[in-house]
C-alpha atoms as a PDB file:
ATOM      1  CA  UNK A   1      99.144  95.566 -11.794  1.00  0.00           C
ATOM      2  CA  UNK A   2      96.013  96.164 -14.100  1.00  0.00           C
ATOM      3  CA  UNK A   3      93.018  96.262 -11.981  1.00  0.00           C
ATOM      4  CA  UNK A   4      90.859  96.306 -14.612  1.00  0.00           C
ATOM      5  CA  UNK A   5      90.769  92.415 -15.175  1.00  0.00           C
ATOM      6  CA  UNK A   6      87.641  91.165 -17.634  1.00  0.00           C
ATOM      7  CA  UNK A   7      85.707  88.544 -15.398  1.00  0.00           C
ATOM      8  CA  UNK A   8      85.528  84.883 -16.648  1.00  0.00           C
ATOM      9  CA  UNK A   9      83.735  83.971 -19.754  1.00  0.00           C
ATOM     10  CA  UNK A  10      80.220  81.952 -18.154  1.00  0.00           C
ATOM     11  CA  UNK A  11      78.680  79.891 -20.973  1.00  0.00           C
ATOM     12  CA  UNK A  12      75.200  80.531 -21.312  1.00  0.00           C
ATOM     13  CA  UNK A  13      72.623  78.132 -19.341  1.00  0.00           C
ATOM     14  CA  UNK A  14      70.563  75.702 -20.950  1.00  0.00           C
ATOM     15  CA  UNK A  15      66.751  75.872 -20.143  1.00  0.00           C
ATOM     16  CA  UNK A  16      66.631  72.947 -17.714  1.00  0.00           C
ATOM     17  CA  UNK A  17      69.315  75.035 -15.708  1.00  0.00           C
ATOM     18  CA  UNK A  18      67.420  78.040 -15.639  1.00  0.00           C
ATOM     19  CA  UNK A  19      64.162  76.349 -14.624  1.00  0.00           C
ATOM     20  CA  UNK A  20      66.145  74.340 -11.496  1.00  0.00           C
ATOM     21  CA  UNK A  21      67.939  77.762 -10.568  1.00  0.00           C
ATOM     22  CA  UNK A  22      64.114  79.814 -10.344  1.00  0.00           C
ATOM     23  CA  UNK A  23      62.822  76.656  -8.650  1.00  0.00           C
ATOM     24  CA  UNK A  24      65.738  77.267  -5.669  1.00  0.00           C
ATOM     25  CA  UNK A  25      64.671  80.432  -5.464  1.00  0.00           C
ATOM     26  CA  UNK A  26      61.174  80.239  -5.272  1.00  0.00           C
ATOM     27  CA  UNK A  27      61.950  77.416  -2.165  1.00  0.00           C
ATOM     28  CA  UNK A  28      64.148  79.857  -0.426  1.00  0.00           C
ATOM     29  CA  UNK A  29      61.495  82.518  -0.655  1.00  0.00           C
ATOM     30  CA  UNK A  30      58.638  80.745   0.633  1.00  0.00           C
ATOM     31  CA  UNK A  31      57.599  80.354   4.269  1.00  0.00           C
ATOM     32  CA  UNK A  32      58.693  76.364   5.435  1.00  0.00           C
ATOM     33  CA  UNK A  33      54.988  75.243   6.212  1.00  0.00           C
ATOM     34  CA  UNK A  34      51.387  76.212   5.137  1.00  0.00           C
ATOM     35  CA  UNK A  35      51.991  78.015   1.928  1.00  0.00           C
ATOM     36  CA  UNK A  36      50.446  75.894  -0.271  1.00  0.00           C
ATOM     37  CA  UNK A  37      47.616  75.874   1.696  1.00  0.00           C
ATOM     38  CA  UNK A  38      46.947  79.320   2.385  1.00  0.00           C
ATOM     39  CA  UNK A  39      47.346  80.242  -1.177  1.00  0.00           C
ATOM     40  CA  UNK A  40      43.691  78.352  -2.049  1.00  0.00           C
ATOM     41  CA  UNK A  41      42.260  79.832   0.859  1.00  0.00           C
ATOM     42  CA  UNK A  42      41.833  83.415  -0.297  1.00  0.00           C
ATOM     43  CA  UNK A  43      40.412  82.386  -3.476  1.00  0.00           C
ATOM     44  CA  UNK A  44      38.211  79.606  -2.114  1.00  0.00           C
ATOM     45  CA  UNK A  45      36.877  82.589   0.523  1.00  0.00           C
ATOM     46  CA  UNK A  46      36.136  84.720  -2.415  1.00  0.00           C
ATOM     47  CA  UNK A  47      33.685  82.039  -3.752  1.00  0.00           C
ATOM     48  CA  UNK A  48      31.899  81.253  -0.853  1.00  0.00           C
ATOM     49  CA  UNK A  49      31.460  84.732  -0.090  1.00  0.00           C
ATOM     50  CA  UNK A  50      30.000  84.948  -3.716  1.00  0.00           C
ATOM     51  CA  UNK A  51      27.920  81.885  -2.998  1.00  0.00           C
ATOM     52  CA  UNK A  52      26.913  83.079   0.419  1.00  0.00           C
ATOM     53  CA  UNK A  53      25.684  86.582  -1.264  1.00  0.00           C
ATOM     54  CA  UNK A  54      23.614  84.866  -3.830  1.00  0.00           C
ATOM     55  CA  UNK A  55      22.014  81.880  -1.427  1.00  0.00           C
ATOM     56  CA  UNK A  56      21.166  85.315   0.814  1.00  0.00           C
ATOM     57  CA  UNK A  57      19.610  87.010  -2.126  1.00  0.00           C
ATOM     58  CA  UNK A  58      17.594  84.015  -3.252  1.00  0.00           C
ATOM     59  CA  UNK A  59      16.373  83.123   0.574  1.00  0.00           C
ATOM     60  CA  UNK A  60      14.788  86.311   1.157  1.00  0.00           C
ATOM     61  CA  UNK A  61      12.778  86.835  -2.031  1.00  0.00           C
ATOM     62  CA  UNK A  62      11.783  83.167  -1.890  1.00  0.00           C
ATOM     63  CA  UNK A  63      11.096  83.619   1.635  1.00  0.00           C
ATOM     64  CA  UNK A  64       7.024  83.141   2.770  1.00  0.00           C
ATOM     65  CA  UNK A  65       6.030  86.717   3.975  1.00  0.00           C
ATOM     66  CA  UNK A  66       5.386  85.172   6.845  1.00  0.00           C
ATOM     67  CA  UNK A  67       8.274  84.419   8.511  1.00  0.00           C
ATOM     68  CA  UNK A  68      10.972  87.317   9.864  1.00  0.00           C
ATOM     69  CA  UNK A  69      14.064  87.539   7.686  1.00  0.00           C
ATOM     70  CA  UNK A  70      16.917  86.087   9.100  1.00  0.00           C
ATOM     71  CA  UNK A  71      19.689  87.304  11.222  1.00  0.00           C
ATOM     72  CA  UNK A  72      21.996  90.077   9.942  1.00  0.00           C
ATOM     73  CA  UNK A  73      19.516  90.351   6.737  1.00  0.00           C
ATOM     74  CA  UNK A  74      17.598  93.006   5.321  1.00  0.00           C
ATOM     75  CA  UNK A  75      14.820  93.202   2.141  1.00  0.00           C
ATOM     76  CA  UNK A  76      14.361  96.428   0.629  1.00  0.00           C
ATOM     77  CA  UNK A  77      11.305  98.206   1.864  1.00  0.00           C
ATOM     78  CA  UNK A  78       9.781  97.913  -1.734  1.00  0.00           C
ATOM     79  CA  UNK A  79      10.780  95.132  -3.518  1.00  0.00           C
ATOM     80  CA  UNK A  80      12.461  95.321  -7.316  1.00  0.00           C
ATOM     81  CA  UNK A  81       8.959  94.039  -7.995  1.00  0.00           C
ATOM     82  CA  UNK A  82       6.461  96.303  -7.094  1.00  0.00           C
ATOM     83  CA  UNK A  83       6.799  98.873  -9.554  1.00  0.00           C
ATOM     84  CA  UNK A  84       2.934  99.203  -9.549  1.00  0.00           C
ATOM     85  CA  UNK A  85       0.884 101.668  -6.309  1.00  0.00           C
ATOM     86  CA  UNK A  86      -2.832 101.969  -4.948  1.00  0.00           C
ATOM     87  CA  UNK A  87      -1.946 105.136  -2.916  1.00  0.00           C
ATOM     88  CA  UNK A  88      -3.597 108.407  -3.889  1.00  0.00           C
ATOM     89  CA  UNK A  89      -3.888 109.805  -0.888  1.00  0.00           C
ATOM     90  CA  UNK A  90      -5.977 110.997   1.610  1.00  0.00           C
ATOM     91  CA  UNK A  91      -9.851 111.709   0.482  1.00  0.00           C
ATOM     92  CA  UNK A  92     -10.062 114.854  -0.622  1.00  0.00           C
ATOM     93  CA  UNK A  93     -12.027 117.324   1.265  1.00  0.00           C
ATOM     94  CA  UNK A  94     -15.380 117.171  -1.219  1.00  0.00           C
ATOM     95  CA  UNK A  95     -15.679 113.400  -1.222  1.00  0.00           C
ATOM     96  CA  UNK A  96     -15.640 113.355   2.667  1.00  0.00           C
ATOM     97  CA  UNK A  97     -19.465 113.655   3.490  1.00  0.00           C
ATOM     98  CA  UNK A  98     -19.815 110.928   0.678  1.00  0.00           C
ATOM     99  CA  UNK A  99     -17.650 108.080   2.002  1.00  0.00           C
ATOM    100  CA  UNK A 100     -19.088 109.192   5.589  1.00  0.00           C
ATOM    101  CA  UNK A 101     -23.150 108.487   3.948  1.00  0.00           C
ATOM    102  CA  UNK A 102     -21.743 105.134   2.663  1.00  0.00           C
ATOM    103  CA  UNK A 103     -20.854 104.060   5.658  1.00  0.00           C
ATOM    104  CA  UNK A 104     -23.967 103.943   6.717  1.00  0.00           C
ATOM    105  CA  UNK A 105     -26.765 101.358   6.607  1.00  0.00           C
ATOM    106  CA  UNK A 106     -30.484 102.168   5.344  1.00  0.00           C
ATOM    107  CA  UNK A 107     -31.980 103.035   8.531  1.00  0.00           C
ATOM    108  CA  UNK A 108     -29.420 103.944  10.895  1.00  0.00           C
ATOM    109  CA  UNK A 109     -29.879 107.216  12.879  1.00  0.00           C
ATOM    110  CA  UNK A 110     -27.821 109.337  12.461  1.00  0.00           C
ATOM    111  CA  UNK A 111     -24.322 109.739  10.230  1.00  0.00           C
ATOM    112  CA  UNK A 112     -21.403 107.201  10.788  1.00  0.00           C
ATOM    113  CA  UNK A 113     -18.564 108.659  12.144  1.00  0.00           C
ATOM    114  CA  UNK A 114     -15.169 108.181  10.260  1.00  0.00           C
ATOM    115  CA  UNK A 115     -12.345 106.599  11.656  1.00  0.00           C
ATOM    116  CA  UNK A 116     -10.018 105.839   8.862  1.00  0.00           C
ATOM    117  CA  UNK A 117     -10.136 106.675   5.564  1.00  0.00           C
ATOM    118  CA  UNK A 118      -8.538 107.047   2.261  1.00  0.00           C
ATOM    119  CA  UNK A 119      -8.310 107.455  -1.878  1.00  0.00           C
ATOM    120  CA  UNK A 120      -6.908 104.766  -3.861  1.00  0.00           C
ATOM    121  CA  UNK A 121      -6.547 103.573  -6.966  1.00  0.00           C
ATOM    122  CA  UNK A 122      -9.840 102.306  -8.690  1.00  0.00           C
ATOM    123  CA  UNK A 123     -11.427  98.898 -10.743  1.00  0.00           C
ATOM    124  CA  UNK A 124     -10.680 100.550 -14.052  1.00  0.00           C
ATOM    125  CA  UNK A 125      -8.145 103.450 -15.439  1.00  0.00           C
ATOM    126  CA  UNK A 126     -10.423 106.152 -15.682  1.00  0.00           C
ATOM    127  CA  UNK A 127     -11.698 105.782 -12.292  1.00  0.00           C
ATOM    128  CA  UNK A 128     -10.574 105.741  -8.284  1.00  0.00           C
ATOM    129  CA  UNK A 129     -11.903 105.022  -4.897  1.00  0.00           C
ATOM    130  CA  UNK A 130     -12.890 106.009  -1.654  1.00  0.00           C
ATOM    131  CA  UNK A 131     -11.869 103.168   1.299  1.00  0.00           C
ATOM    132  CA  UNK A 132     -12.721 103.798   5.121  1.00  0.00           C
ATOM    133  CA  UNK A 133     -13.446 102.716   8.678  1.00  0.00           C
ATOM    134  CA  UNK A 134     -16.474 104.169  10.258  1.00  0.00           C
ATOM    135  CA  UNK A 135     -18.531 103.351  13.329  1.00  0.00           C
ATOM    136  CA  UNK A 136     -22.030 104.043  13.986  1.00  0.00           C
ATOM    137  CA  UNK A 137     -22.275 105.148  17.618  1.00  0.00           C
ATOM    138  CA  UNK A 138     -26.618 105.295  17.652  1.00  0.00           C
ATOM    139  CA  UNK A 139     -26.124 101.481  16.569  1.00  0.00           C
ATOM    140  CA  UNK A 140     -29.883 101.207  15.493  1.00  0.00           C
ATOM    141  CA  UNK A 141     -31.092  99.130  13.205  1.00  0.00           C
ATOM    142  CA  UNK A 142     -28.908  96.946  10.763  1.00  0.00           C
ATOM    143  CA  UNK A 143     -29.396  96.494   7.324  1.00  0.00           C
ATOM    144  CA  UNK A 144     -33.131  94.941   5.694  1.00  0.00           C
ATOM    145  CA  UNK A 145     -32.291  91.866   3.737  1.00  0.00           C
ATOM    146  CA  UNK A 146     -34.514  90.062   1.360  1.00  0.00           C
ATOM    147  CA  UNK A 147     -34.455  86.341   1.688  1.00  0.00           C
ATOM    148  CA  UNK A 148     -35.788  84.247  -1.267  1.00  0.00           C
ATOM    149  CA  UNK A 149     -39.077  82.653  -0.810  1.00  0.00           C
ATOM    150  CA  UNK A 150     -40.379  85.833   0.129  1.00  0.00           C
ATOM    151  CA  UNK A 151     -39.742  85.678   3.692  1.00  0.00           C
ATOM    152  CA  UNK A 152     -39.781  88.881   5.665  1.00  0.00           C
ATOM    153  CA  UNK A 153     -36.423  90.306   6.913  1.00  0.00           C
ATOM    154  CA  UNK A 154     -36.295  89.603  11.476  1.00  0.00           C
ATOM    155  CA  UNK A 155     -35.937  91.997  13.903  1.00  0.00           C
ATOM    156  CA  UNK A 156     -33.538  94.996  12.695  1.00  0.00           C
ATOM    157  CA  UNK A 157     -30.377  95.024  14.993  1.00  0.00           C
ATOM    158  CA  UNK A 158     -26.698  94.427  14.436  1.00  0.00           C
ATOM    159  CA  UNK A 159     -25.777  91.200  14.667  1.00  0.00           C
ATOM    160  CA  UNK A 160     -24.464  89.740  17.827  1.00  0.00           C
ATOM    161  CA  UNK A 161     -21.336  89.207  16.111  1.00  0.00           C
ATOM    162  CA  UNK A 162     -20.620  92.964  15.341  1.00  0.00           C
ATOM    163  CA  UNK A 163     -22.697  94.893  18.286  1.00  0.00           C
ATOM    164  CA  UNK A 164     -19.588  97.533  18.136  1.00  0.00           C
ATOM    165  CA  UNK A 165     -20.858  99.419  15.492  1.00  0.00           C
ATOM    166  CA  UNK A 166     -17.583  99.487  13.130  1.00  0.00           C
ATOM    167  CA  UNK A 167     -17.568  98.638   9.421  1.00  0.00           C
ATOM    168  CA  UNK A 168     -15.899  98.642   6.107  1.00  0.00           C
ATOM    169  CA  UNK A 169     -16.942 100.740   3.137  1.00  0.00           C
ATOM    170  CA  UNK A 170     -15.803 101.727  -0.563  1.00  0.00           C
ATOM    171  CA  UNK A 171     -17.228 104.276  -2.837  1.00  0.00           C
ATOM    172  CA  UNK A 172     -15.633 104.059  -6.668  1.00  0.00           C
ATOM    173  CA  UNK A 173     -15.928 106.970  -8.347  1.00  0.00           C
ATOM    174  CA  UNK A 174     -16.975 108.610 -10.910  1.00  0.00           C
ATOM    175  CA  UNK A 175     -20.116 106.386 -10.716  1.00  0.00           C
ATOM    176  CA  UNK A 176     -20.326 104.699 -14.237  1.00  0.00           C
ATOM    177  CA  UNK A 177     -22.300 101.394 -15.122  1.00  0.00           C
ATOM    178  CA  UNK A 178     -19.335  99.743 -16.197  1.00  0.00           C
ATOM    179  CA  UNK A 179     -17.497  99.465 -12.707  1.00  0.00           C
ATOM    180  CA  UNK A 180     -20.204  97.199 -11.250  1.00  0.00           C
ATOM    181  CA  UNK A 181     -21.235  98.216  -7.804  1.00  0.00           C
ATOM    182  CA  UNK A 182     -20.167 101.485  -6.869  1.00  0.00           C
ATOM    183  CA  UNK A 183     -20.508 101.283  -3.151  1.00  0.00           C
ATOM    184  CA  UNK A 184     -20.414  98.747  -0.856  1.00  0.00           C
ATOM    185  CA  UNK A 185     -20.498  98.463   3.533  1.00  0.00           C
ATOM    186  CA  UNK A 186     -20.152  95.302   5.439  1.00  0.00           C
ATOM    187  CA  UNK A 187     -19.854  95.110   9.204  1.00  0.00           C
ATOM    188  CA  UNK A 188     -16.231  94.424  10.797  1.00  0.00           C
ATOM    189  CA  UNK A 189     -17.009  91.462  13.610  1.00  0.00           C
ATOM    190  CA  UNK A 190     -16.195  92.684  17.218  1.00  0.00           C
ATOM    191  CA  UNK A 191     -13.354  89.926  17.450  1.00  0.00           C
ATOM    192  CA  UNK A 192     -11.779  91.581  14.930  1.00  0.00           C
ATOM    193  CA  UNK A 193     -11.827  94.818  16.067  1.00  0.00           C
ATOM    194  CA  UNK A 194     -10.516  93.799  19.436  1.00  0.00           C
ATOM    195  CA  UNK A 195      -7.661  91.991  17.852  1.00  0.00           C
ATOM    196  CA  UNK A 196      -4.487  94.019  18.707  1.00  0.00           C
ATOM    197  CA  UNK A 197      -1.601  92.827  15.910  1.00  0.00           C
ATOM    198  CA  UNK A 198       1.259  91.973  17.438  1.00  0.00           C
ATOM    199  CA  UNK A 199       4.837  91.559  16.366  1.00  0.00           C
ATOM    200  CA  UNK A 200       4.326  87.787  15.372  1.00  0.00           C
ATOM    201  CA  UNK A 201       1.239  88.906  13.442  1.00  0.00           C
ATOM    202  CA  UNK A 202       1.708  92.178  11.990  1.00  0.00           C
ATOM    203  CA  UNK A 203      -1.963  92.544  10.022  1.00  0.00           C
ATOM    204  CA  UNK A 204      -5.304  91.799  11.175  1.00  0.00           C
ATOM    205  CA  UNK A 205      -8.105  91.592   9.088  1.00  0.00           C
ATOM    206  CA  UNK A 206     -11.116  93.849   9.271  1.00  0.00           C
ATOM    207  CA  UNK A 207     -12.448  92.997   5.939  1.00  0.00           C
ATOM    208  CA  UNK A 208     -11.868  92.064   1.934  1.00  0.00           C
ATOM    209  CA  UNK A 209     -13.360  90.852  -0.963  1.00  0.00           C
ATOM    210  CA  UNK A 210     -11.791  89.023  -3.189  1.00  0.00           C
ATOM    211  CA  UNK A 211     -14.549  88.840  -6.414  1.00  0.00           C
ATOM    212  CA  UNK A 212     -15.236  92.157  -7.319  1.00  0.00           C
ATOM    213  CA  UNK A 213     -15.216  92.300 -10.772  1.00  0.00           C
ATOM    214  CA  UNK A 214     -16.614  95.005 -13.619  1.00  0.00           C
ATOM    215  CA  UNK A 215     -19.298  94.800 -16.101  1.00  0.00           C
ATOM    216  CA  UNK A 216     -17.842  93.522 -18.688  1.00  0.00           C
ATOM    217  CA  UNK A 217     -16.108  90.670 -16.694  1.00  0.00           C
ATOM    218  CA  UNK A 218     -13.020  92.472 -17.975  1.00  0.00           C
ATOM    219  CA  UNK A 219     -11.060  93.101 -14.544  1.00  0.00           C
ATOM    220  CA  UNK A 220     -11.237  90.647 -11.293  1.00  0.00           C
ATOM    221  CA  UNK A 221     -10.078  92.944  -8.017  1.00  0.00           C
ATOM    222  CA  UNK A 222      -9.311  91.457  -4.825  1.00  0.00           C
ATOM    223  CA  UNK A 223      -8.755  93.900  -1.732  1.00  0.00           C
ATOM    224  CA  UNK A 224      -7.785  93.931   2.064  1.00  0.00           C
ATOM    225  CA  UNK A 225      -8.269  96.215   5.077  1.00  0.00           C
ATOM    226  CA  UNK A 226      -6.495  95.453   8.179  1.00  0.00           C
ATOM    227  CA  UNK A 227      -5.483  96.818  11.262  1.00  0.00           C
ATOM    228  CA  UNK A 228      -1.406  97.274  11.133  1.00  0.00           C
ATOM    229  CA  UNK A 229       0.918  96.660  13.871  1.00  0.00           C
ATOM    230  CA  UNK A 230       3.491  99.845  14.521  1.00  0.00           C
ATOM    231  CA  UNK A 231       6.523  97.954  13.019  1.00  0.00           C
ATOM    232  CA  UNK A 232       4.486  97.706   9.723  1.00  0.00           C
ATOM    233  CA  UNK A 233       5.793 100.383   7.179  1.00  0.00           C
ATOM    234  CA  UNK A 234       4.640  98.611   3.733  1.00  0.00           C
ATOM    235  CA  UNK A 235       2.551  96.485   2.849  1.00  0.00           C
ATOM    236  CA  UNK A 236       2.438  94.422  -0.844  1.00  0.00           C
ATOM    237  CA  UNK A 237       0.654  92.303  -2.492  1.00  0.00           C
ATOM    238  CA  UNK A 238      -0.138  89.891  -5.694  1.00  0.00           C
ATOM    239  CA  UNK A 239      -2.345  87.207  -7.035  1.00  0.00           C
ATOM    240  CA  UNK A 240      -2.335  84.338  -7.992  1.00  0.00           C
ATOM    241  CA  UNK A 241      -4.426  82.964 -10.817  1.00  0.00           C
ATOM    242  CA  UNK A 242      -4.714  79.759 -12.447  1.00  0.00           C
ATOM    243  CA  UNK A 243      -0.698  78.898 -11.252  1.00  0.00           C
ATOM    244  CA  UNK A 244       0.154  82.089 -12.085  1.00  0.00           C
ATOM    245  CA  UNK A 245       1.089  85.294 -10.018  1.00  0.00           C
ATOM    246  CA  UNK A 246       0.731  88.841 -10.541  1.00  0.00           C
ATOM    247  CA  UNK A 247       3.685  91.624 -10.379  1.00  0.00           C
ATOM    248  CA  UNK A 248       3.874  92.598  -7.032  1.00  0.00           C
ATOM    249  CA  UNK A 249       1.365  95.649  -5.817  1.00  0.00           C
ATOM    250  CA  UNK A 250       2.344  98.651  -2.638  1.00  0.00           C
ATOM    251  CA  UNK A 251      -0.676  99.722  -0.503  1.00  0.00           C
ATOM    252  CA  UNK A 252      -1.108 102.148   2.125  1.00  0.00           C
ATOM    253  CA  UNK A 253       0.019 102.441   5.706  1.00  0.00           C
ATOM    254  CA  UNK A 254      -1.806 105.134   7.971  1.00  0.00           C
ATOM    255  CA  UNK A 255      -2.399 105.975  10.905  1.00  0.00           C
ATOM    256  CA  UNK A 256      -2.350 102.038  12.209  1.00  0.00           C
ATOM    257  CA  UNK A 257      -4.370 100.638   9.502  1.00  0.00           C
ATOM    258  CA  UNK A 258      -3.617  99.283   5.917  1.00  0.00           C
ATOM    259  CA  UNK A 259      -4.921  98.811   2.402  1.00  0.00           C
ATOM    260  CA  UNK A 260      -3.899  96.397  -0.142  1.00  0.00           C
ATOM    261  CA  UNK A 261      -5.553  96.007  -3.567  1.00  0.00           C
ATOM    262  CA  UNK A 262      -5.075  93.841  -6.523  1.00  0.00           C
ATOM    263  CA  UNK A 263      -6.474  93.301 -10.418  1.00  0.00           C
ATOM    264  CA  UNK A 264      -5.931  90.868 -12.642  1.00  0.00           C
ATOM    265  CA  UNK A 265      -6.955  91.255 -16.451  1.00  0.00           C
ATOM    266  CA  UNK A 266      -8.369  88.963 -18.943  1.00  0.00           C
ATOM    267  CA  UNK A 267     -11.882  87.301 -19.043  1.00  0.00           C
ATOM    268  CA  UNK A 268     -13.742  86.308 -16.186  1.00  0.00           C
ATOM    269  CA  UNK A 269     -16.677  84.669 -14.612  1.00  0.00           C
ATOM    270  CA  UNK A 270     -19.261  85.976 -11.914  1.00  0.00           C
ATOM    271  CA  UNK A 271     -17.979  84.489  -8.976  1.00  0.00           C
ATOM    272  CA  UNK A 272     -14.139  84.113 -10.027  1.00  0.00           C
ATOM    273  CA  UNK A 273     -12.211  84.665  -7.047  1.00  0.00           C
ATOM    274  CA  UNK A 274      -8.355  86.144  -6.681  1.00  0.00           C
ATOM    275  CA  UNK A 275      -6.226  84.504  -4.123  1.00  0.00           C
ATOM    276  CA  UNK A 276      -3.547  87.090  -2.593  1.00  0.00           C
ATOM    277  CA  UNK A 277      -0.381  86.628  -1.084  1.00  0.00           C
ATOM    278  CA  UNK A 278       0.544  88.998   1.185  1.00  0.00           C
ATOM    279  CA  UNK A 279       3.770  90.512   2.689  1.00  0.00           C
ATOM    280  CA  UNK A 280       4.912  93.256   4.943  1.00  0.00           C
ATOM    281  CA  UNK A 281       8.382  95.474   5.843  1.00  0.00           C
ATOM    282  CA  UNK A 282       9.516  97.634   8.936  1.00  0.00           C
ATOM    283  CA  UNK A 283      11.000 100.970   8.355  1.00  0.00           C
ATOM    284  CA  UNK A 284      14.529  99.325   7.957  1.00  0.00           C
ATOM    285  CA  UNK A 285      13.147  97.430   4.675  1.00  0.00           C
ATOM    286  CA  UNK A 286      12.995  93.920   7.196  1.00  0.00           C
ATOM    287  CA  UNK A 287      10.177  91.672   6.792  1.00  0.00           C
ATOM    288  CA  UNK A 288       7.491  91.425   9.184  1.00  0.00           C
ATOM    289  CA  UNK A 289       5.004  88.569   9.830  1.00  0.00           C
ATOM    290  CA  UNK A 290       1.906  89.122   8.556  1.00  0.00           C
ATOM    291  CA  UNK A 291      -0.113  86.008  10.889  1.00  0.00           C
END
């Protein structure tokens, strides 16, 4: 017997054979129910996850610095933005006694006593500045105004508004006609002072301007001081002129206060005023309401 028979001659299989055999297959392969529908759902999960990433992304930067981010979210602690710092600092050890006598008001007894301070950025390139807090503990007299008409200044005495003693000062240095005023105190109001921040309202204001301008009407600055509540690690800022806002600005946190500043450049008037917007982070980069 020859066991080495040749097997049966199979003609070849046209393509509408071949297609109907791989369809079988494919059915026999395949799970009896749900398959169709769980092979969109993978894909379809992959988009929303790509939608859900960028609707995140646009939330929190859009987000009013206001309001806490969201749950299971987290900003950076500096934003992308705000490539541009005020910090220099603390004072340095020479410039000390100087913020400390412009603290003080013409006629007070006795130096102010410093309870915050710091060196930041100045009004121009080619200068900086001295910030603080001080309080006057003799709490004499306040400062002699000159009303027009020529009426005579009343009775010196703090105000009953800010009988605490505390203000706000700046010194910009080196002194040079074109930065405009080169030091400035105003009183911080006793409400203010006794205003703890709290975790709804993480800054509270002890004082700003928001006109200071140089010389040559060159450079508009707008600045803050607050008190800072302990979940505040940053602080930014930015202006916004005519429509337009400014690039994002850090300040300084220390020792429970904070300083923001911001410039804008161009042409101005006397009197021209900066609005600022305002935000604040934790330690984790989450935002913190500012009140």
């Amino acid at each position: 017997m020859n066991t080495e028979l040749e097997p049966p001659r199979v003609p070849p299989l046209s393509a509408a054979e071949r297609s109907r055999m791989r369809n079988q297959l494919m059915e026999r392969t395949r799970p009896a129910t749900g398959r169709q529908a769980r092979r969109w759902i993978a894909p379809m999960v992959g988009v929303g996850a790509v939608a859900a990433v960028v609707a995140g992304t646009l939330v929190v930067t859009q987000k009013s610095p206001d309001e806490p981010a969201a749950a299971g979210t987290s900003a950076p602690l500096t934003s992308p933005e705000a490539r541009v710092g005020v910090d220099l600092g603390a004072v340095p050890r020479g410039d000390v006694a100087k913020i400390v006598a412009d603290c003080q008001f013409p006629d007070e007894a006795g130096p102010a006593q410093l309870v915050w301070s710091r060196h930041v950025r100045g009004i121009t390139t080619d200068s900086s500045a001295l910030v603080a807090l001080a309080l006057n503990t003799k709490r004499a007299t306040a400062q002699p105004t000159v009303t027009r008409g020529g009426r005579k200044p009343g009775p010196g005495g703090a105000p009953s508004i800010a009988k605490l003693g505390y203000r706000f000062c700046m010194t910009r240095m080196p002194p040079s006609a074109k930065l405009g005023a080169v030091a400035s105190v105003a009183r911080v109001e006793d409400k203010a002072w006794r205003t703890e921040p709290t975790a709804q309202r993480g800054l509270v204001t002890l004082g700003s301007t928001d006109g200071d301008i140089t010389n040559d009407l060159t450079t508009l600055q707008a600045w803050r001081l607050y008190r800072a509540h302990p979940d505040v690690a940053k602080v930014e800022a930015r202006y916004v002129l005519d429509g337009k806002t400014g690039p994002w600005t850090s300040g300084v946190v220390d020792g429970g206060f904070a300083y923001l500043e911001v410039q804008a450049n161009g042409k101005f008037t006397l009197g021209q005023r900066l609005e600022t917007e305002v935000r604040a982070f934790d330690a984790q980069g989450r935002p913190v309401p500012v009140g």
